[in-house]
PDB file of N, CA and C in Angstrom:
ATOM      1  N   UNK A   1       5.834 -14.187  -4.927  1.00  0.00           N
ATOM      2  CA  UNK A   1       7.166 -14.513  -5.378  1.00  0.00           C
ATOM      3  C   UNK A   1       7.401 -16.020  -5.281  1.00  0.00           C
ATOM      4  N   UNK A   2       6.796 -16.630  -4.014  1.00  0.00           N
ATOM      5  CA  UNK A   2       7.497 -17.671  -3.786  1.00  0.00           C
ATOM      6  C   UNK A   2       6.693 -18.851  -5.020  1.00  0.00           C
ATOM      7  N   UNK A   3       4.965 -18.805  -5.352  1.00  0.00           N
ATOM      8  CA  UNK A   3       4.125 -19.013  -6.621  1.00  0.00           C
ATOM      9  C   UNK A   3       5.207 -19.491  -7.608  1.00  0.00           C
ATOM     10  N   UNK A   4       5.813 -18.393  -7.913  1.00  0.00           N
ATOM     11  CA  UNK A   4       6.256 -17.879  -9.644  1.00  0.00           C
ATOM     12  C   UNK A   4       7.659 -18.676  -9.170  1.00  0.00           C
ATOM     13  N   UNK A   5       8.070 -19.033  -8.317  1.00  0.00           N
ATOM     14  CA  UNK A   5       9.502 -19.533  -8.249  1.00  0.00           C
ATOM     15  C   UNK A   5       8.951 -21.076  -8.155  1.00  0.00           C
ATOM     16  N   UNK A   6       7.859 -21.506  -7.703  1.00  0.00           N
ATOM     17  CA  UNK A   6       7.565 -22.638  -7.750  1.00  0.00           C
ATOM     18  C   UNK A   6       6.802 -23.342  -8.979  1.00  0.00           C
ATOM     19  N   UNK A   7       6.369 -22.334  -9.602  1.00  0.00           N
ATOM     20  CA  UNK A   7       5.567 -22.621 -11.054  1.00  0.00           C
ATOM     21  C   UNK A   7       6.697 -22.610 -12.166  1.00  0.00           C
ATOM     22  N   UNK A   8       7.637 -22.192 -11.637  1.00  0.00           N
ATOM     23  CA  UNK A   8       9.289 -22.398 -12.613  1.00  0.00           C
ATOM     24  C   UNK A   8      10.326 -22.762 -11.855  1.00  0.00           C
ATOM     25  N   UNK A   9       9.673 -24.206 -11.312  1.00  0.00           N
ATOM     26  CA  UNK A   9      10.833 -24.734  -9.788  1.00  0.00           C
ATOM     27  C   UNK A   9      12.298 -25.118 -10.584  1.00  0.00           C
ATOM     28  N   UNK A  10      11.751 -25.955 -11.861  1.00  0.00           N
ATOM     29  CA  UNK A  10      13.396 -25.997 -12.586  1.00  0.00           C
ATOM     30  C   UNK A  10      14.143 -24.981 -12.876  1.00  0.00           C
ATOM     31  N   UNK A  11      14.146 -23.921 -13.424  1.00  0.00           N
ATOM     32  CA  UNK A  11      14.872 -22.904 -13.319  1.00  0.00           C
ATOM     33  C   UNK A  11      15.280 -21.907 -12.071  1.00  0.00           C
ATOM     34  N   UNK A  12      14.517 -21.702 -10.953  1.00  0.00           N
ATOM     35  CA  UNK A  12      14.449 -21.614  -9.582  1.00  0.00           C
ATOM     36  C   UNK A  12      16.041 -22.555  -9.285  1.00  0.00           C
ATOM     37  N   UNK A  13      15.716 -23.592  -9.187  1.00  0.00           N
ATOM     38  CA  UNK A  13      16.381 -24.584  -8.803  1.00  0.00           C
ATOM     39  C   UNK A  13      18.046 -24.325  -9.087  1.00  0.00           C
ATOM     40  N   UNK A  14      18.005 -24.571 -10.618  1.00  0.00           N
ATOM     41  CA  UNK A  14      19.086 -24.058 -11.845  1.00  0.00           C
ATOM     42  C   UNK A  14      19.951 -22.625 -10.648  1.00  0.00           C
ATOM     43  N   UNK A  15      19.448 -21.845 -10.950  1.00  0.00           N
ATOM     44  CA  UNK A  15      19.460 -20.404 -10.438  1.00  0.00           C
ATOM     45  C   UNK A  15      20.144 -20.052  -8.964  1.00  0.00           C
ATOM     46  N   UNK A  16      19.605 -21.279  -7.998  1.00  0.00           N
ATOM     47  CA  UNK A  16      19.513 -21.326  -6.575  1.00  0.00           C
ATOM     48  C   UNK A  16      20.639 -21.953  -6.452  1.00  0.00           C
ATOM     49  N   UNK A  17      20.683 -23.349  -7.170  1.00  0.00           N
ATOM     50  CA  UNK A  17      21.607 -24.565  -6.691  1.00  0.00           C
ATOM     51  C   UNK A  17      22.617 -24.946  -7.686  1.00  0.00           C
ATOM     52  N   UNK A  18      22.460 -24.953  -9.009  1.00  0.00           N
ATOM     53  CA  UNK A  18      22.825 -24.960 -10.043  1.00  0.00           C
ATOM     54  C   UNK A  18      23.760 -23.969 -11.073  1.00  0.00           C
ATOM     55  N   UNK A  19      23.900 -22.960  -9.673  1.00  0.00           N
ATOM     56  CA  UNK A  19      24.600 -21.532 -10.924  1.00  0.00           C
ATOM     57  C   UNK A  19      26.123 -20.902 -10.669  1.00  0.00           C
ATOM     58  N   UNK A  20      26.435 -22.018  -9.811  1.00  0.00           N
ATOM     59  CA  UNK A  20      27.580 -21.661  -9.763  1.00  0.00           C
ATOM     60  C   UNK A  20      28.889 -21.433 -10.528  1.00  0.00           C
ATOM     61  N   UNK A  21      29.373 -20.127 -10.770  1.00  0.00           N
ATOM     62  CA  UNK A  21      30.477 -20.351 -11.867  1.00  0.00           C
ATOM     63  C   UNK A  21      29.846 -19.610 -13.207  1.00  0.00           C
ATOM     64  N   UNK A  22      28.844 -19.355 -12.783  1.00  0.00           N
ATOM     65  CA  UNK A  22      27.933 -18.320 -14.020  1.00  0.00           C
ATOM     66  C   UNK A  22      27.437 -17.186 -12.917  1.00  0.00           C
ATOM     67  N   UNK A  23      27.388 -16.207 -14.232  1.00  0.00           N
ATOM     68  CA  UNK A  23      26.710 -14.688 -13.791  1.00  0.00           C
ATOM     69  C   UNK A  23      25.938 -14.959 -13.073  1.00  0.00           C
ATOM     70  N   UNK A  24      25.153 -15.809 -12.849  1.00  0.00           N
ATOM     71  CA  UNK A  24      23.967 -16.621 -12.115  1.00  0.00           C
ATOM     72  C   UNK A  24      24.096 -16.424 -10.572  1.00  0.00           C
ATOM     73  N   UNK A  25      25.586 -16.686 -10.330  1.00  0.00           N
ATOM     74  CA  UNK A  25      25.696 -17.529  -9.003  1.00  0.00           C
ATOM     75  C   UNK A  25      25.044 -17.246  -7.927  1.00  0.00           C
ATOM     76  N   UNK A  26      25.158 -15.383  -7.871  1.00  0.00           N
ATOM     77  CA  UNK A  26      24.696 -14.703  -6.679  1.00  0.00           C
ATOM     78  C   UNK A  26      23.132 -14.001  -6.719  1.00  0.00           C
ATOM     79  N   UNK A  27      22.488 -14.983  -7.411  1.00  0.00           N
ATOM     80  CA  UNK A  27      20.957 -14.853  -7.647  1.00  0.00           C
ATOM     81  C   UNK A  27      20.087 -14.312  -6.475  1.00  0.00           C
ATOM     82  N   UNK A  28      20.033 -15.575  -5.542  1.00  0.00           N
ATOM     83  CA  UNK A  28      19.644 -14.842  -4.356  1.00  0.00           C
ATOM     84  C   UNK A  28      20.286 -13.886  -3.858  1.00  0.00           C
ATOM     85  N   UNK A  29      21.172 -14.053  -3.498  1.00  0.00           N
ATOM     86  CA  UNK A  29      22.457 -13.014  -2.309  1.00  0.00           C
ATOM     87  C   UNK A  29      21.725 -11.479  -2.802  1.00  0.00           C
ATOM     88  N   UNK A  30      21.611 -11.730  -4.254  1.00  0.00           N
ATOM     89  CA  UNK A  30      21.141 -10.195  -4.563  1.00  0.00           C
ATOM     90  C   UNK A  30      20.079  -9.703  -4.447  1.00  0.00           C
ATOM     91  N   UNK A  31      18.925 -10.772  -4.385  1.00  0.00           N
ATOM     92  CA  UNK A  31      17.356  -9.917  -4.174  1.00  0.00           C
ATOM     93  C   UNK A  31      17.455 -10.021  -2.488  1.00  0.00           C
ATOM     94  N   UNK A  32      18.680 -10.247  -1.469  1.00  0.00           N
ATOM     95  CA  UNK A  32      18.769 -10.372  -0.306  1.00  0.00           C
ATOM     96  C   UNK A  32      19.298  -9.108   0.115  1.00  0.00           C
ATOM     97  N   UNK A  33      20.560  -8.704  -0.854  1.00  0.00           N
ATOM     98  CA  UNK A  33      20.856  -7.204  -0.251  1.00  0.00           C
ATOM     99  C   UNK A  33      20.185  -5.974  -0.693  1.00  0.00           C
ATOM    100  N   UNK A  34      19.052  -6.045  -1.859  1.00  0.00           N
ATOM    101  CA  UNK A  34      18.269  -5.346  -1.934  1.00  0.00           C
ATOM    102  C   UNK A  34      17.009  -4.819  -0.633  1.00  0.00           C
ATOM    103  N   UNK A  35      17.156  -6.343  -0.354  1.00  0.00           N
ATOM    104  CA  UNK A  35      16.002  -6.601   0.808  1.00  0.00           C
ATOM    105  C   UNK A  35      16.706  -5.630   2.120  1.00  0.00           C
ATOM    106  N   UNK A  36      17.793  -6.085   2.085  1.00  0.00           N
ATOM    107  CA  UNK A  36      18.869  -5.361   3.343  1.00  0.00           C
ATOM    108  C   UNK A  36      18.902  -3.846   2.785  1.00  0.00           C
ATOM    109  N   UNK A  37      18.635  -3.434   2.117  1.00  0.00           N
ATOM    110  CA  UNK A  37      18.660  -1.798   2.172  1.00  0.00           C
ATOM    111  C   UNK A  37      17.734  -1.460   2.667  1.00  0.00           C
ATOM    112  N   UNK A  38      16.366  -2.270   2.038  1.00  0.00           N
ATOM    113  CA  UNK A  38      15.179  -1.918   2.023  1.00  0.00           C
ATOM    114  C   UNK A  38      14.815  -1.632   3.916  1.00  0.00           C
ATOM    115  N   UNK A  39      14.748  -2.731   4.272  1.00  0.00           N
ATOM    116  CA  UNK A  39      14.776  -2.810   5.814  1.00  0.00           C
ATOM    117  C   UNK A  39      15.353  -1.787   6.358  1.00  0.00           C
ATOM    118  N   UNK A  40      17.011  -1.143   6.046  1.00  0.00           N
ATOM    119  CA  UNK A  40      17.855  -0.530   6.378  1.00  0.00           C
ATOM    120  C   UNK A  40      17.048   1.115   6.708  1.00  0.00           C
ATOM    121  N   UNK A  41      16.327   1.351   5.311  1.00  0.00           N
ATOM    122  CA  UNK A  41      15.744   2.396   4.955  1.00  0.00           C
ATOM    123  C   UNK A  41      14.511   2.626   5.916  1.00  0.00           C
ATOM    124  N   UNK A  42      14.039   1.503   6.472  1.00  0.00           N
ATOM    125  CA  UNK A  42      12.513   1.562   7.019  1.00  0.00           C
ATOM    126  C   UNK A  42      13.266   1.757   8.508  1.00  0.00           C
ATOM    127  N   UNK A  43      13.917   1.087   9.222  1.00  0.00           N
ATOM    128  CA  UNK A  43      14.319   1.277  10.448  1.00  0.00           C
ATOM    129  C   UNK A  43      14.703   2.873  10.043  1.00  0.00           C
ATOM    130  N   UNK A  44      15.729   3.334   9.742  1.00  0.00           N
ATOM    131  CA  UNK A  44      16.323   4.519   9.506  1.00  0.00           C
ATOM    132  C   UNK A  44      15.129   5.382   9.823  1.00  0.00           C
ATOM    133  N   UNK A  45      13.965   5.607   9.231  1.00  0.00           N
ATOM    134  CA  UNK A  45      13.141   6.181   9.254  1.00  0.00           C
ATOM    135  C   UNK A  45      12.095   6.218  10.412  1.00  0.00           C
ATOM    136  N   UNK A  46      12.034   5.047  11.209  1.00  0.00           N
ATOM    137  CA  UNK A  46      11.525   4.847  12.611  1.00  0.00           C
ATOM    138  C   UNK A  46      12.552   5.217  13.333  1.00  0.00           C
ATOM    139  N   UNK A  47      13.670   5.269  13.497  1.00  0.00           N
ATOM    140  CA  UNK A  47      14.581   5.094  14.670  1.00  0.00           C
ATOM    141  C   UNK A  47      15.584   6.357  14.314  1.00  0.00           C
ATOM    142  N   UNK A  48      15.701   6.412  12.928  1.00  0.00           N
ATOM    143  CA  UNK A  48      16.810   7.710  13.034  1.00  0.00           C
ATOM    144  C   UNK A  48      17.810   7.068  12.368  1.00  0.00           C
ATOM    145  N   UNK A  49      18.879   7.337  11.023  1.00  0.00           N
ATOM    146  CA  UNK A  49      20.027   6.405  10.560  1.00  0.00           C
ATOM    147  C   UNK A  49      21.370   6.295  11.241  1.00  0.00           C
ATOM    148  N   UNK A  50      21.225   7.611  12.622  1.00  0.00           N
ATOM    149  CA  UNK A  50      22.239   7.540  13.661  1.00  0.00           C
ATOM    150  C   UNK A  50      21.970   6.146  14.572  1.00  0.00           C
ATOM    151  N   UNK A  51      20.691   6.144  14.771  1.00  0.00           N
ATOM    152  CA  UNK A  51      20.166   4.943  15.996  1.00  0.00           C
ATOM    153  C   UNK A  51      19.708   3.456  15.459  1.00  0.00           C
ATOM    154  N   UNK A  52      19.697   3.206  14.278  1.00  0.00           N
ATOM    155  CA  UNK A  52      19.421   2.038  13.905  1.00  0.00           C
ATOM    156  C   UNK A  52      20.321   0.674  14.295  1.00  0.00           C
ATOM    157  N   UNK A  53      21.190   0.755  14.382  1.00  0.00           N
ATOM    158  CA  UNK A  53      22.454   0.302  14.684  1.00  0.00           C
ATOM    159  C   UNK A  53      21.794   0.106  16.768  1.00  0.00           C
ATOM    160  N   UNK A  54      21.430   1.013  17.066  1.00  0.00           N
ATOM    161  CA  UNK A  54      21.193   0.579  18.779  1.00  0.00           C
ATOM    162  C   UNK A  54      19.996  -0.662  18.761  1.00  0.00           C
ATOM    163  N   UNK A  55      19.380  -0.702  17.697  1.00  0.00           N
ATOM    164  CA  UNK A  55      18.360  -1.812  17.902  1.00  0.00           C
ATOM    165  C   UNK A  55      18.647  -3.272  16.767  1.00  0.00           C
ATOM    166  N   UNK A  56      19.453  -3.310  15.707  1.00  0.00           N
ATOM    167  CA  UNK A  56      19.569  -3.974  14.870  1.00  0.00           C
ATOM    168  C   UNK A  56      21.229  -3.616  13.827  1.00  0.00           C
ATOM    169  N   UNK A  57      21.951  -4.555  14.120  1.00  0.00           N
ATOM    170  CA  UNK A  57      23.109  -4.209  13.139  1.00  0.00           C
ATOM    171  C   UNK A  57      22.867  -4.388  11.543  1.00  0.00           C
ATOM    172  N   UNK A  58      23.604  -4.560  10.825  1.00  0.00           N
ATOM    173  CA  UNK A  58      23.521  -3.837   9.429  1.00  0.00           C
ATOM    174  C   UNK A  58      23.520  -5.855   9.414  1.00  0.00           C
ATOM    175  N   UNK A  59      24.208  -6.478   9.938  1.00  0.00           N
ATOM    176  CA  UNK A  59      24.759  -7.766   9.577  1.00  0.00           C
ATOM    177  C   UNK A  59      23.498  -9.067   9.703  1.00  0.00           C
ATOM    178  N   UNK A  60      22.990  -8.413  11.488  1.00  0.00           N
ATOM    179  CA  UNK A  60      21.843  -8.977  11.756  1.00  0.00           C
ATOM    180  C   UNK A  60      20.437  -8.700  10.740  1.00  0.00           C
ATOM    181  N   UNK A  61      20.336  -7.556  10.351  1.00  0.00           N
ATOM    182  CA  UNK A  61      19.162  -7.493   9.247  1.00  0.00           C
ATOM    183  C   UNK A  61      19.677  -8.045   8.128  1.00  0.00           C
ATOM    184  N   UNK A  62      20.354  -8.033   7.863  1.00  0.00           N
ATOM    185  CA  UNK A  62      21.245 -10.127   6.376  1.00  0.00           C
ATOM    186  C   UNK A  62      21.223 -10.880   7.638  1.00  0.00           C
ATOM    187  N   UNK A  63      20.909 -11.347   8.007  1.00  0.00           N
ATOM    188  CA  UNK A  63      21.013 -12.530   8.660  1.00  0.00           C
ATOM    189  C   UNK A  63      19.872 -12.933   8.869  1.00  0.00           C
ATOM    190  N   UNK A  64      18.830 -12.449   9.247  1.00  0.00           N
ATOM    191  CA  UNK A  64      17.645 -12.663   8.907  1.00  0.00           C
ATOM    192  C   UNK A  64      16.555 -12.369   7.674  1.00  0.00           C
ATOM    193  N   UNK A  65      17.082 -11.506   6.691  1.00  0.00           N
ATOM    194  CA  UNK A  65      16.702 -11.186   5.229  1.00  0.00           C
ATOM    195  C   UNK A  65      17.522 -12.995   5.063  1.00  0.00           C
ATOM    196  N   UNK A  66      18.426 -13.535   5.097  1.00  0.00           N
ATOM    197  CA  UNK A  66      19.086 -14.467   4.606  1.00  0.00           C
ATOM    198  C   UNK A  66      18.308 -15.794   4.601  1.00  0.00           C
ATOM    199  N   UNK A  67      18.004 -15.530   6.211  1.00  0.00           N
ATOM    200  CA  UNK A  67      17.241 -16.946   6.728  1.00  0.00           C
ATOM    201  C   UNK A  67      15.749 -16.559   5.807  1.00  0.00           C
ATOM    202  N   UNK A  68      15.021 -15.607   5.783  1.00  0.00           N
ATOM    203  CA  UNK A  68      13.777 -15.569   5.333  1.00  0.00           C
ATOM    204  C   UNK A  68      13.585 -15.896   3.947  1.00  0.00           C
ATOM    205  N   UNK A  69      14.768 -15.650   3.357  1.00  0.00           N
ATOM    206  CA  UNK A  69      14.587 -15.520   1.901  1.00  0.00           C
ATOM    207  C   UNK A  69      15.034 -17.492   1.679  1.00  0.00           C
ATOM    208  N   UNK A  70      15.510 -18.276   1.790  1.00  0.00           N
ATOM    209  CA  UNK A  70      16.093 -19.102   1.891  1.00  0.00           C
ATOM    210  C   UNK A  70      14.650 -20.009   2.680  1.00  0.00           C
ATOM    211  N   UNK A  71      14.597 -19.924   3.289  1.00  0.00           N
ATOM    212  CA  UNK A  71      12.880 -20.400   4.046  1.00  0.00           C
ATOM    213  C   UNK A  71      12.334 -21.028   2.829  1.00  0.00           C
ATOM    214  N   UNK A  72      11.724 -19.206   2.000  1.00  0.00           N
ATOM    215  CA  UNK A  72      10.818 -19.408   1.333  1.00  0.00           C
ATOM    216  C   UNK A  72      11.101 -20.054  -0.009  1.00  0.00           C
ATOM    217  N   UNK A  73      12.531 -20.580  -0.116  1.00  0.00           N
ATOM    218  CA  UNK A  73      13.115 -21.325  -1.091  1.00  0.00           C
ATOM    219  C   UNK A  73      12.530 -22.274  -0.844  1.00  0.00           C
ATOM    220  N   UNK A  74      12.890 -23.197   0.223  1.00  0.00           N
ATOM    221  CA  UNK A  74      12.751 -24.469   0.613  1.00  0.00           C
ATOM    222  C   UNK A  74      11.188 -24.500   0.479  1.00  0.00           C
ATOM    223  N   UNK A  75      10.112 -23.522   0.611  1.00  0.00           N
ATOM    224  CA  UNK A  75       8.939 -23.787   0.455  1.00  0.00           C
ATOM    225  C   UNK A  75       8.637 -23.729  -1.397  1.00  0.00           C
ATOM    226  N   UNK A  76       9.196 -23.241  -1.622  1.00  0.00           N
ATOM    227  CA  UNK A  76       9.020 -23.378  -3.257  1.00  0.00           C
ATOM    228  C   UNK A  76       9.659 -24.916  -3.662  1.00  0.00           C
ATOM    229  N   UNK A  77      10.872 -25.216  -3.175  1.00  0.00           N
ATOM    230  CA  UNK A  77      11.282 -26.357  -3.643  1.00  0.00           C
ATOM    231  C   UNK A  77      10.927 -27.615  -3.033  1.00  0.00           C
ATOM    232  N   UNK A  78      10.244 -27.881  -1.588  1.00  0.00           N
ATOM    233  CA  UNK A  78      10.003 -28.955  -1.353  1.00  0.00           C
ATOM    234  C   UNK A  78       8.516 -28.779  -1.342  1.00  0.00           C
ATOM    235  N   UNK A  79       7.198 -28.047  -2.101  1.00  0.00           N
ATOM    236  CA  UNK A  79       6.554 -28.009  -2.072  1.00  0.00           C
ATOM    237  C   UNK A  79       5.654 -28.960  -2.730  1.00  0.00           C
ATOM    238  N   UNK A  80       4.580 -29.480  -2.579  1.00  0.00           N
ATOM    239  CA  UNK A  80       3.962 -30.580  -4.052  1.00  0.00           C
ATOM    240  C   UNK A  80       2.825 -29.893  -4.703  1.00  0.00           C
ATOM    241  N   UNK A  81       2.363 -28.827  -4.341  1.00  0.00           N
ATOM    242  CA  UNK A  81       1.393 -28.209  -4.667  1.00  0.00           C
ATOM    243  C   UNK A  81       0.936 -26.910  -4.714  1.00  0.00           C
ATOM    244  N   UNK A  82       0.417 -25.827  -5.046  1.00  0.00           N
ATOM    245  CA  UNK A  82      -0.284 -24.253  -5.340  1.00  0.00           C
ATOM    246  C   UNK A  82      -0.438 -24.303  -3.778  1.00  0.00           C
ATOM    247  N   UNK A  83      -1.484 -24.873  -3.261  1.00  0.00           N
ATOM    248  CA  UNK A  83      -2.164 -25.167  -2.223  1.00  0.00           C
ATOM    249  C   UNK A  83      -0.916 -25.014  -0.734  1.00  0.00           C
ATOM    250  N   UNK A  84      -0.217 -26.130  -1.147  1.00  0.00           N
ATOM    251  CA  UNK A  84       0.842 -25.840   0.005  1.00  0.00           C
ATOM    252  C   UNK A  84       1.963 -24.909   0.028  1.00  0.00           C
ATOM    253  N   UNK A  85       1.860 -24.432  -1.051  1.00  0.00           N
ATOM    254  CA  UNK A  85       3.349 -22.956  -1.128  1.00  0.00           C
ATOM    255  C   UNK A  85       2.300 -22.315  -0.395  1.00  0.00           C
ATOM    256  N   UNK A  86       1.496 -21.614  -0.606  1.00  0.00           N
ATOM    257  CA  UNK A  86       0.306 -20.726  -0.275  1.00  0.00           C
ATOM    258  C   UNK A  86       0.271 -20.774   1.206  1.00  0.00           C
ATOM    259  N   UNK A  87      -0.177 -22.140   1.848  1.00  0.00           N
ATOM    260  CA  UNK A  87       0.012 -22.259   3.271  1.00  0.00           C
ATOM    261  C   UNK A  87       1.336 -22.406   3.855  1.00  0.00           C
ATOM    262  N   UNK A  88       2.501 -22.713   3.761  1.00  0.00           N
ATOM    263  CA  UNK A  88       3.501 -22.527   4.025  1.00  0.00           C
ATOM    264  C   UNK A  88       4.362 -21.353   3.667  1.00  0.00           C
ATOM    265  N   UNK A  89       4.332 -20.919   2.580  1.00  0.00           N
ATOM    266  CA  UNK A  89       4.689 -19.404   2.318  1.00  0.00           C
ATOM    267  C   UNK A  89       4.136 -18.353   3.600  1.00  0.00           C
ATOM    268  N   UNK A  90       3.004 -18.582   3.768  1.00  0.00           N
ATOM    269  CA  UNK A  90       2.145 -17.460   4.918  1.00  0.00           C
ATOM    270  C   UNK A  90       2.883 -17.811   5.958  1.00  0.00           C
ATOM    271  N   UNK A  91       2.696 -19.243   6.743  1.00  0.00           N
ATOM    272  CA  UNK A  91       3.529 -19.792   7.781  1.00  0.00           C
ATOM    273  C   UNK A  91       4.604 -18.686   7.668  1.00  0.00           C
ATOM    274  N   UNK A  92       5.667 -19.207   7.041  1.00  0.00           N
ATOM    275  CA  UNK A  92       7.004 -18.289   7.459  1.00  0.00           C
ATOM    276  C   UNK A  92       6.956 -16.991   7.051  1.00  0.00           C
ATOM    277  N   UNK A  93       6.327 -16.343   6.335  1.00  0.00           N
ATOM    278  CA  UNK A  93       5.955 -15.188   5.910  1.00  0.00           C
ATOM    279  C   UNK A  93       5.271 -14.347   7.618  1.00  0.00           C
ATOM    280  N   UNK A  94       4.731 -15.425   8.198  1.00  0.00           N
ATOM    281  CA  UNK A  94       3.728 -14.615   9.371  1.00  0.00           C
ATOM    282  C   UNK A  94       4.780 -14.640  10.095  1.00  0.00           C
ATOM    283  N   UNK A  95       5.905 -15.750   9.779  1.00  0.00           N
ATOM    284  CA  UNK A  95       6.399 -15.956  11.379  1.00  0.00           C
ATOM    285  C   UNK A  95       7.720 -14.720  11.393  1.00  0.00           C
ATOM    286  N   UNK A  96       8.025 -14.698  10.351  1.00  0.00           N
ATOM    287  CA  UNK A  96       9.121 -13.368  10.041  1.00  0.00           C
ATOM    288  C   UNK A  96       8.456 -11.915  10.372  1.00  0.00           C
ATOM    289  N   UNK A  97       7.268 -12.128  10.554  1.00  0.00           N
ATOM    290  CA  UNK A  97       6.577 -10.653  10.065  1.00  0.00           C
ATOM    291  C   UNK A  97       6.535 -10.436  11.536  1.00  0.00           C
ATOM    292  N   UNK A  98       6.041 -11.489  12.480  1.00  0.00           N
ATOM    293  CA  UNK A  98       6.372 -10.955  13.922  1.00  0.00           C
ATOM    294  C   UNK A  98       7.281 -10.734  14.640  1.00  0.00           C
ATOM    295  N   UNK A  99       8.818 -11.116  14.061  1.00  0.00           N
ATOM    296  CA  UNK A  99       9.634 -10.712  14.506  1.00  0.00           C
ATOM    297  C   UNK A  99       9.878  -9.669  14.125  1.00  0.00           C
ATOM    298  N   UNK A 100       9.769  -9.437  12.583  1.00  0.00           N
ATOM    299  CA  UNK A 100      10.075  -7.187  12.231  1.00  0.00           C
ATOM    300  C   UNK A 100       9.399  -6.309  13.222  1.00  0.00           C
ATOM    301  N   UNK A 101       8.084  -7.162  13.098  1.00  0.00           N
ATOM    302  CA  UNK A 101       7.556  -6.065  13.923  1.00  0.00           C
ATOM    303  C   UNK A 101       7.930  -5.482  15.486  1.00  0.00           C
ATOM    304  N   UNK A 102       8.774  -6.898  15.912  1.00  0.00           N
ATOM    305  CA  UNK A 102       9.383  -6.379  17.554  1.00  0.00           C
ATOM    306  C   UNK A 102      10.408  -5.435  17.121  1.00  0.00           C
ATOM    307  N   UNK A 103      11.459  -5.849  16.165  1.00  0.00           N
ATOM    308  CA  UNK A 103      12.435  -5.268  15.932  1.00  0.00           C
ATOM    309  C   UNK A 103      12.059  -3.601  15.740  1.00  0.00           C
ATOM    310  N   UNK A 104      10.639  -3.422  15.208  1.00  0.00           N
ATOM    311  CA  UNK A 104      10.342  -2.108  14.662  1.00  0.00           C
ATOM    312  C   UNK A 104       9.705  -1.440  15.623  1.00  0.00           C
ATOM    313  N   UNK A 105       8.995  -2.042  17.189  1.00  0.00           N
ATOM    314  CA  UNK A 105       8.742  -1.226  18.175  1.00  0.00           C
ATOM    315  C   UNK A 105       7.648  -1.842  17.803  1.00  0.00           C
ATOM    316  N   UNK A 106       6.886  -2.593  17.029  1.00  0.00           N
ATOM    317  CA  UNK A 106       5.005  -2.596  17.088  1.00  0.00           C
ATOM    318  C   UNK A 106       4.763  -3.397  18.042  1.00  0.00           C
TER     319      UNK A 106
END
């Protein structure tokens, strides 16, 4: 994802920073609360949709879907190269991935 947002950083950009006041605006926000179900759905299923809420609120999983997704912006947009999205994408990609995984019991 983060590749294809950087191989079309001007429109990325447009989209991200640029869209305010157009259908546009809530570009991210939306592949963020998709993300927030998604998560929603996977805890639910480890923990129970009564008990999810004892290990993670609905607000805190957007809050970190928020920060992650937004990360990997800044790695698309301050990137100079294939080479460094790739290594920096993983960076925060790994570093998010070890925190789900506490959150998820692994």
């Amino acid at each position: 994802m983060v590749l294809y947002f950087f191989e079309h950083k001007d429109v990325f950009e447009l989209l991200v920073f640029g869209s305010y006041g157009t259908k546009f605006n809530n570009f991210l926000d939306e592949i963020i609360e998709r993300e927030d179900k998604n998560h929603f759905e996977i805890l639910s299923m480890i923990y129970g949709e009564d008990h999810v809420n004892d290990v993670i609120t609905n607000r805190g999983i957007h809050l970190i879907n928020h920060a992650y997704f937004y990360a990997l912006s800044e790695v698309a947009v301050h990137s100079k190269s294939i080479e460094e999205v790739k290594l920096n994408a993983t960076l925060i990609s790994e570093f998010f991935n070890e925190g789900w995984k506490k959150i998820r019991g692994i």
